[in-house]
C-alpha atoms as a PDB file:
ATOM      1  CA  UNK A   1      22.390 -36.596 -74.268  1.00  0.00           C
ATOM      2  CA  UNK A   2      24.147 -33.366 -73.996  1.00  0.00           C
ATOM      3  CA  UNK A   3      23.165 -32.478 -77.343  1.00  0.00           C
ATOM      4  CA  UNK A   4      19.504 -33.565 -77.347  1.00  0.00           C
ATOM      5  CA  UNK A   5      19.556 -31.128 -74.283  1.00  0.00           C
ATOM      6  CA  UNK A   6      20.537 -28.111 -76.570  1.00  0.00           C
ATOM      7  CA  UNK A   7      18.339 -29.024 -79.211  1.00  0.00           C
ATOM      8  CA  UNK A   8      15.377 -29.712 -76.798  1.00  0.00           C
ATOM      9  CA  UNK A   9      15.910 -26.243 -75.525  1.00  0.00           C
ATOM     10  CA  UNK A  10      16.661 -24.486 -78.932  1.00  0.00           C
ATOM     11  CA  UNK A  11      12.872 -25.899 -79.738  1.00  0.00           C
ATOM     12  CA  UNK A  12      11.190 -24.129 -76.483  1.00  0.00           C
ATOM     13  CA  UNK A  13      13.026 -21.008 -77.325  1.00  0.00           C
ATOM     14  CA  UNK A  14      11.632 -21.135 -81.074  1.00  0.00           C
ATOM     15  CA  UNK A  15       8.092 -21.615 -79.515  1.00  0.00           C
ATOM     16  CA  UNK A  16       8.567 -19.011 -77.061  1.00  0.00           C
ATOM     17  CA  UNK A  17       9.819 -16.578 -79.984  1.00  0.00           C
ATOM     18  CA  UNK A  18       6.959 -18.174 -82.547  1.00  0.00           C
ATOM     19  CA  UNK A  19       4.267 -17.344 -79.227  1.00  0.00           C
ATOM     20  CA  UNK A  20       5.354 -13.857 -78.638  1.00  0.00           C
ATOM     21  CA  UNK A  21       5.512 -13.133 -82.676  1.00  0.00           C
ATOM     22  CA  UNK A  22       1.765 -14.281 -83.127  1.00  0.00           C
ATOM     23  CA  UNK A  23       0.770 -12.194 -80.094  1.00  0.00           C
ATOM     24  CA  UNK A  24       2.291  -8.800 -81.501  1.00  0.00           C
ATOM     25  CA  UNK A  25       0.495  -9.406 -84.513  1.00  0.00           C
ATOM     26  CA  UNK A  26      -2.956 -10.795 -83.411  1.00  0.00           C
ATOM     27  CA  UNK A  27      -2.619  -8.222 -80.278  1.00  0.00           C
ATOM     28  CA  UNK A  28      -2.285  -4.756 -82.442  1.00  0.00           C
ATOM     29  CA  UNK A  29      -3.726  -5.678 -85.299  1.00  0.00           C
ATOM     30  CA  UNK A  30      -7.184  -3.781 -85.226  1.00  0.00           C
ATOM     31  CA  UNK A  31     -10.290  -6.091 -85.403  1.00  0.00           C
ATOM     32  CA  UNK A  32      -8.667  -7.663 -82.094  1.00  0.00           C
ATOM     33  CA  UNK A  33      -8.085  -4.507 -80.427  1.00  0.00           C
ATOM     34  CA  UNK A  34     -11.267  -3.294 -80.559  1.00  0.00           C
ATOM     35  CA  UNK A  35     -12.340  -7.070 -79.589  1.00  0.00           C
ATOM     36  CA  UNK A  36     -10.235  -6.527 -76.702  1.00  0.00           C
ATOM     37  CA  UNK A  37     -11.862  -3.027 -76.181  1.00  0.00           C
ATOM     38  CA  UNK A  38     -15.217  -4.398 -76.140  1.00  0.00           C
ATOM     39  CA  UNK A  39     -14.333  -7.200 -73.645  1.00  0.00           C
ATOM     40  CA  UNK A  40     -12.862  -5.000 -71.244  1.00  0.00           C
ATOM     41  CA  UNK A  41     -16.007  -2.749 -71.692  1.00  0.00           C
ATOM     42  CA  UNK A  42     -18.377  -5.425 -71.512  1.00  0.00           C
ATOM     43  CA  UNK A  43     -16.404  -6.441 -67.694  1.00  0.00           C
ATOM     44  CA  UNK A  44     -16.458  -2.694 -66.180  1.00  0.00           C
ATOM     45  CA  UNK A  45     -12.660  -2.226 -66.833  1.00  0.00           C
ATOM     46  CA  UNK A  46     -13.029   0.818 -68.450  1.00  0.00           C
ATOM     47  CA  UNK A  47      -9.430   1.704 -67.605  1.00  0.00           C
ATOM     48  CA  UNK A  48      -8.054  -1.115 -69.250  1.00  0.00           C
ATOM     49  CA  UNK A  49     -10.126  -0.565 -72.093  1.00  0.00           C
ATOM     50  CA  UNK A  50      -9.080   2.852 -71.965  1.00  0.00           C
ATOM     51  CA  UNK A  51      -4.617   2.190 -72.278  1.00  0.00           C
ATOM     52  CA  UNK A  52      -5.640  -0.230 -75.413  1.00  0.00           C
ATOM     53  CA  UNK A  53      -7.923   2.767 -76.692  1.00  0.00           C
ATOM     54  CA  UNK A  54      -4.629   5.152 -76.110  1.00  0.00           C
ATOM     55  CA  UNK A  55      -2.191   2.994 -77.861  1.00  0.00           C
ATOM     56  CA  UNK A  56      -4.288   3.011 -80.973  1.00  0.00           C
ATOM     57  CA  UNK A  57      -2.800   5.004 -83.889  1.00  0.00           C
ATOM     58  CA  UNK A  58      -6.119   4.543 -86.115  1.00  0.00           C
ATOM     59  CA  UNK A  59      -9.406   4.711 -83.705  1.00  0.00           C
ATOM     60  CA  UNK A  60     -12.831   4.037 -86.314  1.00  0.00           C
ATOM     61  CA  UNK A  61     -16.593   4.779 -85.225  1.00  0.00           C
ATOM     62  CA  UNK A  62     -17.005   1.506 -83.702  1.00  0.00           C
ATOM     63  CA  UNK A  63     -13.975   1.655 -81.127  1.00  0.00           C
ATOM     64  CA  UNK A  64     -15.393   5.428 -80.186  1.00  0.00           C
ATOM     65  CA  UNK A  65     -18.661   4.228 -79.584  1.00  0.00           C
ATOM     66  CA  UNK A  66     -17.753   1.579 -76.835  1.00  0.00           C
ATOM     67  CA  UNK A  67     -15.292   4.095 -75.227  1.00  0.00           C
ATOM     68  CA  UNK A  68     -17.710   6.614 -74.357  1.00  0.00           C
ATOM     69  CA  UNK A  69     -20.601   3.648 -74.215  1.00  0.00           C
ATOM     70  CA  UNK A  70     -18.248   2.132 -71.389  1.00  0.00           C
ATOM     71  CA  UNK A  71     -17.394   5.496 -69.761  1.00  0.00           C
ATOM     72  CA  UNK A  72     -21.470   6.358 -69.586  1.00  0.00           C
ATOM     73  CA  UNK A  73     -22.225   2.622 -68.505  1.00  0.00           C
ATOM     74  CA  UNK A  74     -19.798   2.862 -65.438  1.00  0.00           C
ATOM     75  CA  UNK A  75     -21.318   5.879 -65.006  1.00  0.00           C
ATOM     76  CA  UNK A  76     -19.018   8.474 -65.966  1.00  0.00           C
ATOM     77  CA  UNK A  77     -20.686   9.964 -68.445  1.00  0.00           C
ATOM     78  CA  UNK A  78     -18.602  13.397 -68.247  1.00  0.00           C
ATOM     79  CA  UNK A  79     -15.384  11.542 -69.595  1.00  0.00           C
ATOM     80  CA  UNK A  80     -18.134   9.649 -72.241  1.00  0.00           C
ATOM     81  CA  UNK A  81     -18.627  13.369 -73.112  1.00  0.00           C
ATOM     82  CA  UNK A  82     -15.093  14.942 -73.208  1.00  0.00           C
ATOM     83  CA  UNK A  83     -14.219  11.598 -75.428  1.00  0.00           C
ATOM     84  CA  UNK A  84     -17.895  12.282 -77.797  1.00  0.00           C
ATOM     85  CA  UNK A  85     -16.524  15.734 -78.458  1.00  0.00           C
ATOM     86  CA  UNK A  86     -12.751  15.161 -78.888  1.00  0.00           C
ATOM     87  CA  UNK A  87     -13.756  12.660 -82.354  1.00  0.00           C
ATOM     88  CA  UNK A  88     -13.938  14.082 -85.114  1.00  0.00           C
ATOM     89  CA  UNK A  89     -16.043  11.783 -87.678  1.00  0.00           C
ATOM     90  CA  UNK A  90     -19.576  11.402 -86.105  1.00  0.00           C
ATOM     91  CA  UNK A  91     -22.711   9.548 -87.263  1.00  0.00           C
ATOM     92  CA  UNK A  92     -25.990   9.089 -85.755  1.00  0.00           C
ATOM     93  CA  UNK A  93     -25.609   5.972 -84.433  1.00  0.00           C
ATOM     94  CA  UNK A  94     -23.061   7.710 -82.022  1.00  0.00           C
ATOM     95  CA  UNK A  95     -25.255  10.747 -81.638  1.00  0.00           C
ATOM     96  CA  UNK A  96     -28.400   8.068 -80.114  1.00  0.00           C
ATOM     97  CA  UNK A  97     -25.631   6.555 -77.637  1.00  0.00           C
ATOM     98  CA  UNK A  98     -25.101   9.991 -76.294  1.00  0.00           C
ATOM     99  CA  UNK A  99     -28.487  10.614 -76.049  1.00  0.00           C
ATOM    100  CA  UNK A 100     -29.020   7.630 -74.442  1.00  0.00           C
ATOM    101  CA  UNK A 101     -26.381   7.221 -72.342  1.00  0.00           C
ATOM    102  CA  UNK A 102     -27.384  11.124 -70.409  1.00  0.00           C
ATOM    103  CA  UNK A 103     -31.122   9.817 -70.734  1.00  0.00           C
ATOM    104  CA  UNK A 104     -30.162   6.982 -68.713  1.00  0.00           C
ATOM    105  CA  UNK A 105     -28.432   8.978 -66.141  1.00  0.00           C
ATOM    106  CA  UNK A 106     -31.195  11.206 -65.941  1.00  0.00           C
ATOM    107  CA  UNK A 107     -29.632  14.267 -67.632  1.00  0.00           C
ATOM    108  CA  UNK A 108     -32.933  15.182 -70.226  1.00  0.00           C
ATOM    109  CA  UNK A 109     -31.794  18.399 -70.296  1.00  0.00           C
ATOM    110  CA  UNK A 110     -28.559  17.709 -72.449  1.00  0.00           C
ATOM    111  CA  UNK A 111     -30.689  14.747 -73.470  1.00  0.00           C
ATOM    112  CA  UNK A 112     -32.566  17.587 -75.552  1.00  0.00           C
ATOM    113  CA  UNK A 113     -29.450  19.734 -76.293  1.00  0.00           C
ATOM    114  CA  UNK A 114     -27.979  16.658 -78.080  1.00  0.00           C
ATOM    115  CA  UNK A 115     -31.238  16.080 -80.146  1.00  0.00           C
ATOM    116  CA  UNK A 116     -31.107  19.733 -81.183  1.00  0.00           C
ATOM    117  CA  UNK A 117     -27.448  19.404 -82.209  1.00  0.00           C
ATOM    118  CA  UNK A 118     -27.807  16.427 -83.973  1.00  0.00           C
ATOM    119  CA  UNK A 119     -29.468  18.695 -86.089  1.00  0.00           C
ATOM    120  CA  UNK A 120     -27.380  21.688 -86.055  1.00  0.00           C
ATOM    121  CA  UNK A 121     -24.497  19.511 -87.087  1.00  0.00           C
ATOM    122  CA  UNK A 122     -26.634  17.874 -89.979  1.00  0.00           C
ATOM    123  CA  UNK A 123     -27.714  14.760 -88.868  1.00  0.00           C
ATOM    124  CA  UNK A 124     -31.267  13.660 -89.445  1.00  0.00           C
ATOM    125  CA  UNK A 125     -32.567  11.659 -86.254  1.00  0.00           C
ATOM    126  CA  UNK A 126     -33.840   7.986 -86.783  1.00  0.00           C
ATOM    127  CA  UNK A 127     -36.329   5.844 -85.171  1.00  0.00           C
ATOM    128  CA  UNK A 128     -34.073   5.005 -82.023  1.00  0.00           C
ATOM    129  CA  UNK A 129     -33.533   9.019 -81.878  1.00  0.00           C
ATOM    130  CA  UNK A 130     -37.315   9.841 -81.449  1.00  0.00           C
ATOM    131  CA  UNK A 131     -37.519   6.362 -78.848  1.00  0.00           C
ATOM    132  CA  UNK A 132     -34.868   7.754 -76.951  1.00  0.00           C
ATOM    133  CA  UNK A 133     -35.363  11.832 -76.858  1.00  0.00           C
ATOM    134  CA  UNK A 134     -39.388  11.348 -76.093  1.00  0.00           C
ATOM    135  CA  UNK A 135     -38.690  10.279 -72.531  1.00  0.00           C
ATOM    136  CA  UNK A 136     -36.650  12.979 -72.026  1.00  0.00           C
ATOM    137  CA  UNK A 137     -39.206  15.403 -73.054  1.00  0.00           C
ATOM    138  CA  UNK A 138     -41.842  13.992 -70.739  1.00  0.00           C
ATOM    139  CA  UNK A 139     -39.604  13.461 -67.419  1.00  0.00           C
ATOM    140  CA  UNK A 140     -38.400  16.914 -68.232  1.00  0.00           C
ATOM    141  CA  UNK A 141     -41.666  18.297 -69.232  1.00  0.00           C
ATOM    142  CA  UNK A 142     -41.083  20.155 -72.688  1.00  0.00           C
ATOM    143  CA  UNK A 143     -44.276  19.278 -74.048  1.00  0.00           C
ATOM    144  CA  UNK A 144     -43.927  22.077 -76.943  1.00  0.00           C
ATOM    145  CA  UNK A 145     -40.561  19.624 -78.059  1.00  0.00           C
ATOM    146  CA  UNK A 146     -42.294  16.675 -77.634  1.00  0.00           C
ATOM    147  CA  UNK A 147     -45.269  17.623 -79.610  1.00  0.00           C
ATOM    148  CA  UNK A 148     -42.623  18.788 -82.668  1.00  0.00           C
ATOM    149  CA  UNK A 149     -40.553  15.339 -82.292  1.00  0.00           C
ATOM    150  CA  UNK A 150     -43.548  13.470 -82.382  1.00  0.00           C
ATOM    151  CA  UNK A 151     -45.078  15.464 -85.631  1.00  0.00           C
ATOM    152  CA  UNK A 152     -41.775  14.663 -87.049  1.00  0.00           C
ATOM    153  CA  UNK A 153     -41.783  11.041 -86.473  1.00  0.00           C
ATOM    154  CA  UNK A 154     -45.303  10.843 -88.014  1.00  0.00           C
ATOM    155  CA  UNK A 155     -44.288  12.785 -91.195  1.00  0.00           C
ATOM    156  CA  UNK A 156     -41.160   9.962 -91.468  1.00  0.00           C
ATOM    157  CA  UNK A 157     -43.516   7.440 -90.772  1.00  0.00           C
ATOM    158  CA  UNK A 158     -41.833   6.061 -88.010  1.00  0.00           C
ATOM    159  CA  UNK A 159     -44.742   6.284 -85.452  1.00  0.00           C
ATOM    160  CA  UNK A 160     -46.252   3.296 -88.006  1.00  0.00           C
ATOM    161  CA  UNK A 161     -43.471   1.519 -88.003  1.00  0.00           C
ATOM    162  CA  UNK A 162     -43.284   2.100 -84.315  1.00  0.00           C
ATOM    163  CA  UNK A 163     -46.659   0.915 -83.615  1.00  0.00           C
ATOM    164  CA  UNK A 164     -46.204  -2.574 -86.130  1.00  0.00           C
ATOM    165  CA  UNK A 165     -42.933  -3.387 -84.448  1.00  0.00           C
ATOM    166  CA  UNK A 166     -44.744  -2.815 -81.195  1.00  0.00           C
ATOM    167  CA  UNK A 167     -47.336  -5.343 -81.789  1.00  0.00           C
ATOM    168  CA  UNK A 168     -44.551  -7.728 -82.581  1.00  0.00           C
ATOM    169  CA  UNK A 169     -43.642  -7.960 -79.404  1.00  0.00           C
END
């Protein structure tokens, strides 16, 4: 009996060991951090989001995206800022999130200062660009802008595409 009890707890102490092993490698490896990331993001805890953002070496497009997506959404969007111009590889899927996220807040100005640096930094706006920057321009009345974006969005055919996915819905 004495020995069964030794063995029994040699066992729980292998599982315990066997637990904690599979969490360190399941917990920092990447696709479950940024799982983890998006979860916390997805619940409003930005902050925890935030330490498992901090405590990752290699941070790709994705895991910046719902850091400054969770920052604007909890309505921080200065932070979402300071963390959009702190990352160094950029694409325009991040550049619309920006724009949206300071549409959203009502911030058209730097809605519009965005959209022109998305150009200055050679990115060509997409569909969801012109959706989200033409709001802007009416609410903040730039009509001149708004006339340019939407001869732009004609010449890339997007207003068709626009209008067919519009009578989709």
């Amino acid at each position: 009996m004495f020995t069964n009890g030794f063995l029994i707890l040699n066992d729980v102490k292998c599982q315990l060991i066997g637990q904690y092993i599979v969490f360190q490698i399941w917990f920092w490896f990447g696709s479950v951090r940024v799982g983890i990331i998006e979860l916390y993001v997805t619940c409003g805890r930005v902050g925890d989001a935030q330490k498992v953002f901090d405590e990752m070496s290699k941070r790709d497009v994705i895991v910046w995206n719902l850091m400054i997506h969770g920052f604007c959404k909890s309505g921080n969007v200065d932070t979402g800022l300071c963390l959009f111009r702190k990352m160094g590889e950029r694409n325009v899927v991040l550049w619309n999130s920006m724009i949206s996220c300071l549409v959203q807040c009502g911030r058209d100005s730097e809605a519009l200062g965005f959209f022109n640096e998305t150009w200055e930094q050679g990115f060509e706006p997409d569909e969801p660009t012109v959706v989200l920057v033409l709001p802007a321009c009416v609410r903040f009345g730039d009509v001149d802008d708004g006339k340019w974006i939407h001869s732009y969005a004609d010449s890339k055919g997007f207003c068709k595409k626009l209008c067919l996915w519009g009578t989709h819905l």
